[in-house]
Protein backbone atom coordinates (compact mmCIF):
# COMPACT_ATOMS: atom_id res chain seq x y z
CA UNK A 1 -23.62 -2.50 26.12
CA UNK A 2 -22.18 -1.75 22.80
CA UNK A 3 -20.52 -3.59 20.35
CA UNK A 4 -17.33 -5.74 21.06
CA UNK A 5 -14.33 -4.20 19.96
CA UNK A 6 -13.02 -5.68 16.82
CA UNK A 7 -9.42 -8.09 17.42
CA UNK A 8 -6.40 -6.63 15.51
CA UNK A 9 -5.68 -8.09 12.60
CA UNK A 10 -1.83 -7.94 13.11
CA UNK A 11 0.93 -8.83 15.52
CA UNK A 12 1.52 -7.30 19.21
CA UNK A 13 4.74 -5.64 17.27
CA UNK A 14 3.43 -4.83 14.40
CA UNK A 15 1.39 -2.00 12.38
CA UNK A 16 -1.25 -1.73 9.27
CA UNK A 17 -2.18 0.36 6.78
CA UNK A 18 -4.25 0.05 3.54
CA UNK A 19 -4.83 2.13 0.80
CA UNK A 20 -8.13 0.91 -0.77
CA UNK A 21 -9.00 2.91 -4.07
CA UNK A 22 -5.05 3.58 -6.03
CA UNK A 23 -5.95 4.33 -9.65
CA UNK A 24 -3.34 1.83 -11.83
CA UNK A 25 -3.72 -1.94 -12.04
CA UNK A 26 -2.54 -4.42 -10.04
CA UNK A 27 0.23 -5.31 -11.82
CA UNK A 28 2.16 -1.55 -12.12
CA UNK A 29 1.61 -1.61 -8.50
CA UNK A 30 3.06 -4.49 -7.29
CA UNK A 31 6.20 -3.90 -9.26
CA UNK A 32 6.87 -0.94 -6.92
CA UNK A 33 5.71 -2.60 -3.98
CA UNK A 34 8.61 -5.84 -4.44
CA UNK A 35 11.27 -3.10 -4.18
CA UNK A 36 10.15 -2.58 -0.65
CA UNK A 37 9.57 -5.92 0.83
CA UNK A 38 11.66 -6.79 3.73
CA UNK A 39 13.70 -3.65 3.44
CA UNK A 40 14.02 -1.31 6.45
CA UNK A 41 11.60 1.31 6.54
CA UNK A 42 14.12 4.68 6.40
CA UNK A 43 15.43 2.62 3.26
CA UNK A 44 11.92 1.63 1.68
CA UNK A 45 11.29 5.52 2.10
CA UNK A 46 14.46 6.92 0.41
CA UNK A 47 14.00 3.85 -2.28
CA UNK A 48 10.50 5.29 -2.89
CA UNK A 49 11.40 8.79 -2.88
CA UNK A 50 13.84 8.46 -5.44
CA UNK A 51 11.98 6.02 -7.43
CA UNK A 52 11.10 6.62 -11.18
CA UNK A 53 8.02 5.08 -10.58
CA UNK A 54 4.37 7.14 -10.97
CA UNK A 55 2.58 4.34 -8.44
CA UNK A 56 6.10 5.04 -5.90
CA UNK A 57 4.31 7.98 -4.69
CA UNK A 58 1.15 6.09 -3.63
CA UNK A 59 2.99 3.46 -2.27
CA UNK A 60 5.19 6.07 -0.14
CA UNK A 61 1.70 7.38 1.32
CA UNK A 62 0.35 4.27 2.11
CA UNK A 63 4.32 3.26 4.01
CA UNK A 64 4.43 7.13 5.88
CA UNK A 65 0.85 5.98 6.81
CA UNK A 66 1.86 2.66 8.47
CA UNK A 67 4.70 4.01 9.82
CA UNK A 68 3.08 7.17 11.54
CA UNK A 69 0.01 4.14 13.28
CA UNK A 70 3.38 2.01 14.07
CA UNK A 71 4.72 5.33 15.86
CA UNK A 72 1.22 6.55 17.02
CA UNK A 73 -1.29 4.15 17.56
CA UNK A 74 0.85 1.02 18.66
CA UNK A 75 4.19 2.89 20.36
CA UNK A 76 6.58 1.36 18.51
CA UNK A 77 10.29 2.21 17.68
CA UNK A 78 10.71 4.22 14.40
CA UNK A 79 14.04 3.31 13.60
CA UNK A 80 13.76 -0.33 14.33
CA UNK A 81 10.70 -0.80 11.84
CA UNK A 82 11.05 -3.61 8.97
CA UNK A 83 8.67 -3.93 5.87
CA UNK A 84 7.03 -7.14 6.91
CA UNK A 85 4.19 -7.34 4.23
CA UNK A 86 3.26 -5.57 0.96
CA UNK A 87 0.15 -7.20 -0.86
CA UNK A 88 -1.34 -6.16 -3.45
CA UNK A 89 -5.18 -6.95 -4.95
CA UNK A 90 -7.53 -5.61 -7.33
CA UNK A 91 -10.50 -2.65 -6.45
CA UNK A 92 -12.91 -1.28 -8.83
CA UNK A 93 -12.79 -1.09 -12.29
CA UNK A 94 -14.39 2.16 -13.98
CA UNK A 95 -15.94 1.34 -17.08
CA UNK A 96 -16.14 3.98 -19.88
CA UNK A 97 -16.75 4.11 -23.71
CA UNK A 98 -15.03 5.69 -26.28
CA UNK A 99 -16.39 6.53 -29.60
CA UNK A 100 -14.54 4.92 -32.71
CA UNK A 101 -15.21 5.39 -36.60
CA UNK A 102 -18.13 4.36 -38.20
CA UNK A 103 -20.31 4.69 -35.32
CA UNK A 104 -18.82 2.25 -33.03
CA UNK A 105 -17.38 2.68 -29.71
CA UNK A 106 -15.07 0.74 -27.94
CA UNK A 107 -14.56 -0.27 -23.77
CA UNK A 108 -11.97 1.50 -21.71
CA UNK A 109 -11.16 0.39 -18.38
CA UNK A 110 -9.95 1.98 -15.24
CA UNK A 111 -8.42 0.02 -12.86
CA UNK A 112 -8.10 0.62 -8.95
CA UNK A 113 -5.82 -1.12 -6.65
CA UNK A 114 -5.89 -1.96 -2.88
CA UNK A 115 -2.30 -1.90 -0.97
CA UNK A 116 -1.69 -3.78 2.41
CA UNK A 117 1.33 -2.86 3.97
CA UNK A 118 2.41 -4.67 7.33
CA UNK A 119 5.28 -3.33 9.34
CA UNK A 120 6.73 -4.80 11.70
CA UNK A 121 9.34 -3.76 15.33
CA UNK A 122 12.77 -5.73 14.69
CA UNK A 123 14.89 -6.36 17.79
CA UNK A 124 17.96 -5.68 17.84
CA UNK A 125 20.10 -9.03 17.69
């Protein structure tokens, strides 16, 4: 009797994975994830690597990541994998305090990130 398994939230042909907690904003991040949008997924990777980028490094985890559940989890072709989805959305945001002259102090905030990348098995036309 246990619980009902949960329905996957993506297509028959395609794969997920989310990185919840990436420390930059929302904004930084999703600059670096609209270079990879609808690209192949050997050329997202090489665009990441190469990428000047600090947040192209977390996105590259979070695309080796759905790649290796694409390859893994869901048997799908490597080499005929397409970028189908990259959203981006706000996490946390640490608050801390920094101490200013005269005795005042002012707010500094440190913003997380979640990234949602979908990819998807092309056929061959």
């Amino acid at each position: 009797m246990g619980k009902q398994a949960a329905p996957r939230r993506v297509g028959d042909k395609e794969a997920l994975a989310v990185g919840t907690t990436i420390r930059g904003s929302a904004q930084k991040l999703n600059l670096v994830a609209g270079l990879i949008r609808g690209k192949k997924a050997g050329e997202a990777m090489s665009i990441l690597q190469f990428s000047p980028k600090a947040m192209a490094v977390e996105v590259r985890k979070v695309l080796a990541s759905a790649i290796a559940n694409a390859e893994n989890n869901h048997n799908l072709d490597v080499d005929a994998l397409v970028v189908q989805e990259a959203s981006v959305g706000k996490s946390i945001s640490m608050k801390r305090f920094a101490t200013r002259a005269r005795g005042r102090s002012t707010r500094i905030v440190k913003p997380f990130s979640r990234l949602r990348i979908v990819v998807r098995e092309q056929e061959e036309a």
